[in-house]
N, C-alpha and C. Protein backbone atom coordinates (compact mmCIF):
# COMPACT_ATOMS: atom_id res chain seq x y z
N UNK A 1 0.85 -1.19 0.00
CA UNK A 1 0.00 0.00 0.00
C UNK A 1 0.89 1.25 0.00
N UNK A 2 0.97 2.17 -1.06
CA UNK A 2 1.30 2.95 -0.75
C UNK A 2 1.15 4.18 0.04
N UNK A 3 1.92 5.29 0.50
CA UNK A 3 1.69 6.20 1.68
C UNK A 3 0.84 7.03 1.32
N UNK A 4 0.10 7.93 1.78
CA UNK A 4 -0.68 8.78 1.85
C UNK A 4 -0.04 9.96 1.09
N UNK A 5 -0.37 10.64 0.38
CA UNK A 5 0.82 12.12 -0.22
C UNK A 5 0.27 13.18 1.29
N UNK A 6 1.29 13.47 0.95
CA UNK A 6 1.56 14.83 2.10
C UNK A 6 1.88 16.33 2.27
N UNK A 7 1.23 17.45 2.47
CA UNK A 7 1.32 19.27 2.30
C UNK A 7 3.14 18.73 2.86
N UNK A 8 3.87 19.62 1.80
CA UNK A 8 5.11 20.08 2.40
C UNK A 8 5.59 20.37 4.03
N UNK A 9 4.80 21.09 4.64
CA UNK A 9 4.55 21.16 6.49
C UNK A 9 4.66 19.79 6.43
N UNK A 10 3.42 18.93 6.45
CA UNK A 10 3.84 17.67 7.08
C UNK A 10 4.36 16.76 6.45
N UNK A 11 5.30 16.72 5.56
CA UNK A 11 6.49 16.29 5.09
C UNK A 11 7.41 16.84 5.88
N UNK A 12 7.46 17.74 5.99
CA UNK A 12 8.60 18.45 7.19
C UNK A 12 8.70 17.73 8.12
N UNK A 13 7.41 17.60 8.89
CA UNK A 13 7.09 17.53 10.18
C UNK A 13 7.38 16.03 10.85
N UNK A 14 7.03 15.04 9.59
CA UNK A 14 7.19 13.26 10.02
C UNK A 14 8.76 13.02 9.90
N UNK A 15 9.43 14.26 8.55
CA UNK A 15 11.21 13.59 8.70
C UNK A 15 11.55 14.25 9.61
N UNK A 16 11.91 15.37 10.18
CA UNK A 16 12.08 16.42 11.34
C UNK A 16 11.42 16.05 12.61
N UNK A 17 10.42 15.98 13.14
CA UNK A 17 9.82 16.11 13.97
C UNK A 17 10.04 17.14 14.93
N UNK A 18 9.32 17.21 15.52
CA UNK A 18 8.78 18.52 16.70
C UNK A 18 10.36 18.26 17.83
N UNK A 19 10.66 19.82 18.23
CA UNK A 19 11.24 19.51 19.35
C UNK A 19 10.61 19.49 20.60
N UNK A 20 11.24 19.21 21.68
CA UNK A 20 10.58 18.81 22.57
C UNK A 20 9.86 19.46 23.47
N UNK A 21 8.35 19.29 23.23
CA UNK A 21 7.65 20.41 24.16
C UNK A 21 6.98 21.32 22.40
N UNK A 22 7.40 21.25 21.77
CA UNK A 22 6.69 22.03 20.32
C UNK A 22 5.40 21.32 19.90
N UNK A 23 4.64 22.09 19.02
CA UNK A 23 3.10 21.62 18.72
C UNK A 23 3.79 21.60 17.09
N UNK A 24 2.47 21.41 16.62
CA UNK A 24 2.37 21.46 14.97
C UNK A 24 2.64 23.57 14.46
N UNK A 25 2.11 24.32 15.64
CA UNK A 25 1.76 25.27 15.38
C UNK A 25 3.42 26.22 15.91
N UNK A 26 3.94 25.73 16.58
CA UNK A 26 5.38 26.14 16.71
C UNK A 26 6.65 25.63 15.45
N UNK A 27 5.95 24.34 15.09
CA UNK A 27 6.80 23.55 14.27
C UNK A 27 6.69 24.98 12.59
N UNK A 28 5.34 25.21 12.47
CA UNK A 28 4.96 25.70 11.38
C UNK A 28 5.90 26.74 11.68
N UNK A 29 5.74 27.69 12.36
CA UNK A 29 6.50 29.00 12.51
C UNK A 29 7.59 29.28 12.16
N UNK A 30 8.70 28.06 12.44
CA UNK A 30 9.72 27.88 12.12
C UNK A 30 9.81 27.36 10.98
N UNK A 31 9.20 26.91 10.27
CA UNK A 31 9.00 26.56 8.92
C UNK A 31 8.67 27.93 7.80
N UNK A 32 8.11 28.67 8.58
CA UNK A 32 7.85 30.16 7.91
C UNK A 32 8.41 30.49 7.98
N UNK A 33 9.79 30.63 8.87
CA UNK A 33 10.78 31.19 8.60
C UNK A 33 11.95 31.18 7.10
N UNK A 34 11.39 30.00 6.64
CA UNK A 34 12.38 29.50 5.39
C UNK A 34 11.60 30.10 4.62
N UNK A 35 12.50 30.65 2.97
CA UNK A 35 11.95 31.19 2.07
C UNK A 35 11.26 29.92 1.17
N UNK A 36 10.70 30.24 0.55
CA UNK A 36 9.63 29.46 -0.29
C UNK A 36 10.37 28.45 -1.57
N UNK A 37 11.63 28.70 -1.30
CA UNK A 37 12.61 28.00 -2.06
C UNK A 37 13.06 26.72 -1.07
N UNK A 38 13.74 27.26 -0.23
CA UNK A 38 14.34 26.40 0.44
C UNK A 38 13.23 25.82 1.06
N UNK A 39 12.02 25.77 1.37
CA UNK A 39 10.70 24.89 1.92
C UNK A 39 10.62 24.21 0.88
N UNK A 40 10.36 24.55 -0.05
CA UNK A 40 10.20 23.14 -1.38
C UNK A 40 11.33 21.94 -1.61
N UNK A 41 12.27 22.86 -1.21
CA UNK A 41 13.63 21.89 -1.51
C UNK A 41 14.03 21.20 -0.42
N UNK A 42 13.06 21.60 0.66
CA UNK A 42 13.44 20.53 1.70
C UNK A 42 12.58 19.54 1.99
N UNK A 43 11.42 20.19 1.31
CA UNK A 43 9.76 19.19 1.57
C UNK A 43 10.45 17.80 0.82
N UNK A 44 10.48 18.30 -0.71
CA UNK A 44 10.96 17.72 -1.73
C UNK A 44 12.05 16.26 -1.50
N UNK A 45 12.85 16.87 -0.41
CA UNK A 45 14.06 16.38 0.00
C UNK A 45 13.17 15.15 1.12
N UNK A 46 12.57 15.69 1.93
CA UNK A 46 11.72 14.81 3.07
C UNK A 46 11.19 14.21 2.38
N UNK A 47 10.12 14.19 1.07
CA UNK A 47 9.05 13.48 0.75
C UNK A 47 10.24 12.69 -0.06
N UNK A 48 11.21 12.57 -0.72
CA UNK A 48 11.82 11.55 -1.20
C UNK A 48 12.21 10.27 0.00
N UNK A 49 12.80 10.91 0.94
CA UNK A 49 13.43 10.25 1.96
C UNK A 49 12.19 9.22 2.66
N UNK A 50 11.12 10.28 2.84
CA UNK A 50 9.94 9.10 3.79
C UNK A 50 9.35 8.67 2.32
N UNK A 51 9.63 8.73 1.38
CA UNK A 51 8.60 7.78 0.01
C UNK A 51 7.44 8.10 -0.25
N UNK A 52 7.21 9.42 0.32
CA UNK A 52 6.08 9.95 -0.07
C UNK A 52 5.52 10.65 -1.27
N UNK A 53 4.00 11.36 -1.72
CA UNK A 53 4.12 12.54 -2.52
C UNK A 53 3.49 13.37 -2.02
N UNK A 54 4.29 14.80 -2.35
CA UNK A 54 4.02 15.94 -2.19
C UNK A 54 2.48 16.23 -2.69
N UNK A 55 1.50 16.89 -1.70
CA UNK A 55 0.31 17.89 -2.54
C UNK A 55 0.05 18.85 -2.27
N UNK A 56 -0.47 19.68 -3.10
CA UNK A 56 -0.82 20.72 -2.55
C UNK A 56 -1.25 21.24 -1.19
N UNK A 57 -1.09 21.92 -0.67
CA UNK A 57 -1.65 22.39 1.06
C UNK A 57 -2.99 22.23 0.78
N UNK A 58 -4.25 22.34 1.15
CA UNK A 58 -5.80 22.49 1.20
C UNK A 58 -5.93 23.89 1.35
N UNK A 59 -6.96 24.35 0.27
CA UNK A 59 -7.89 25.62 -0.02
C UNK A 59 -7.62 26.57 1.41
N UNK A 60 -7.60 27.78 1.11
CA UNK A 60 -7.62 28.49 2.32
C UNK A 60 -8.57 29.63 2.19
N UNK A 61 -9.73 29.59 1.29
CA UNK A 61 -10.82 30.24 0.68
C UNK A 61 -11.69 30.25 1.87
N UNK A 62 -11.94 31.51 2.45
CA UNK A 62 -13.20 31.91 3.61
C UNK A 62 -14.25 32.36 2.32
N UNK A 63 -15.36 31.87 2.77
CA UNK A 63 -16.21 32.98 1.71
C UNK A 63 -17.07 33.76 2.70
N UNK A 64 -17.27 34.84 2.59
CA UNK A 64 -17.80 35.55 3.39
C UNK A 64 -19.02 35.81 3.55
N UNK A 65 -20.06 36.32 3.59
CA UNK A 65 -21.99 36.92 3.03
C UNK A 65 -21.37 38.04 2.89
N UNK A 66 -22.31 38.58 1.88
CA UNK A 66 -22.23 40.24 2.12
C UNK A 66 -23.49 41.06 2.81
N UNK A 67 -23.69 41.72 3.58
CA UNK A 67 -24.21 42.58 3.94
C UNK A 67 -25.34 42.87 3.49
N UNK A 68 -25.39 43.08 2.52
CA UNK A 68 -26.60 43.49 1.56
C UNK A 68 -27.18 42.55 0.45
N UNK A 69 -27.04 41.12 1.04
CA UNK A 69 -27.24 40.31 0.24
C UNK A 69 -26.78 39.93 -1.62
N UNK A 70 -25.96 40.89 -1.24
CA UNK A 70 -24.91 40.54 -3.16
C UNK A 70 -24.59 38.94 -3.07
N UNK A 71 -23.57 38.84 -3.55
CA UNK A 71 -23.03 37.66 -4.19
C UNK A 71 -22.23 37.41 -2.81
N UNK A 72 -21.77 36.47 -2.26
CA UNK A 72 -20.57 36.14 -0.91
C UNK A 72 -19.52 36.87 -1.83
N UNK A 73 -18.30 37.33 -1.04
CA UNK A 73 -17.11 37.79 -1.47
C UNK A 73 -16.14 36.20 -0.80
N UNK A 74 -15.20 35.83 -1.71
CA UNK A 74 -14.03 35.12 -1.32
C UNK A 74 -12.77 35.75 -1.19
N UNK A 75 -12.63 35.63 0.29
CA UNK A 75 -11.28 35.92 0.55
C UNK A 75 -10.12 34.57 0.73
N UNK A 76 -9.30 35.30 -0.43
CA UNK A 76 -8.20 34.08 -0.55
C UNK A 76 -7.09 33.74 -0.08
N UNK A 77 -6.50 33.29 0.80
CA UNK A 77 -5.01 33.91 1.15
C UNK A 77 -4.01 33.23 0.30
N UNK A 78 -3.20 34.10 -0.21
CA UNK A 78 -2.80 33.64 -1.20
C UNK A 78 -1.16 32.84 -0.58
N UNK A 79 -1.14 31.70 -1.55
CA UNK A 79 -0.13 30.69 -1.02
C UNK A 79 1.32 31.16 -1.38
N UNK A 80 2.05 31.38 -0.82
CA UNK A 80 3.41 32.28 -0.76
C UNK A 80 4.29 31.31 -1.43
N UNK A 81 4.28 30.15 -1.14
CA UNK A 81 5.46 29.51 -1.00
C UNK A 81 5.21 28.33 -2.35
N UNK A 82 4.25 28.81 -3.16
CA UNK A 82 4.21 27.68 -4.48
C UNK A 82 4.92 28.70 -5.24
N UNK A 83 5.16 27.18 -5.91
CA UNK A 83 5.85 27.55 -7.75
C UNK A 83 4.96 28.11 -8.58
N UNK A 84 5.07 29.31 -9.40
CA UNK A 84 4.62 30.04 -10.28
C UNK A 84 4.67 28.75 -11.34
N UNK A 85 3.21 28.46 -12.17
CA UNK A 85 3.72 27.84 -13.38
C UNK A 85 4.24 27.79 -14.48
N UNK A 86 4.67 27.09 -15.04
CA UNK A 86 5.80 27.19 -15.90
C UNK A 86 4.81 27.86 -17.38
N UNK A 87 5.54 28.81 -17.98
CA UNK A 87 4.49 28.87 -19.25
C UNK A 87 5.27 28.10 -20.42
């Protein structure tokens, strides 16, 4: 059976693991600290090592109501740390 694919964070997170006394949410922080290069190239690096595949993180789309009954507005936060695609 193969493994489950895994967001880059927790590719990080299963070859690395937490230090001691850290959550998922301390682990991340320090993971934000790396530029969006070196997070890929290390996810990349982890997900080879544990035999995994990389996927995308999950949607981070709030949709909001509006006020006056318009259309919902979506607020997106936009993902910092992906690859622009190739044209």
């Amino acid at each position: 059976m193969q493994a489950k694919p895994l967001s880059d964070v927790m590719a990080l997170q299963k070859f690395f693991g937490y230090r001691p006394g850290d959550t998922l949410r301390e682990f991340k922080a320090e993971i934000d600290k790396l530029t969006g290069e070196e997070k890929t190239e290390l996810a990349a690096l982890a997900a080879k090592e544990l035999g995994v595949e990389l996927v995308a993180a999950p949607s981070t789309d709030v949709v909001v109501p509006a006020a006056d009954g318009a259309m919902p507005v979506s607020t997106r936060t936009p993902v910092l740390d992906a690859e622009p695609p190739s044209t």
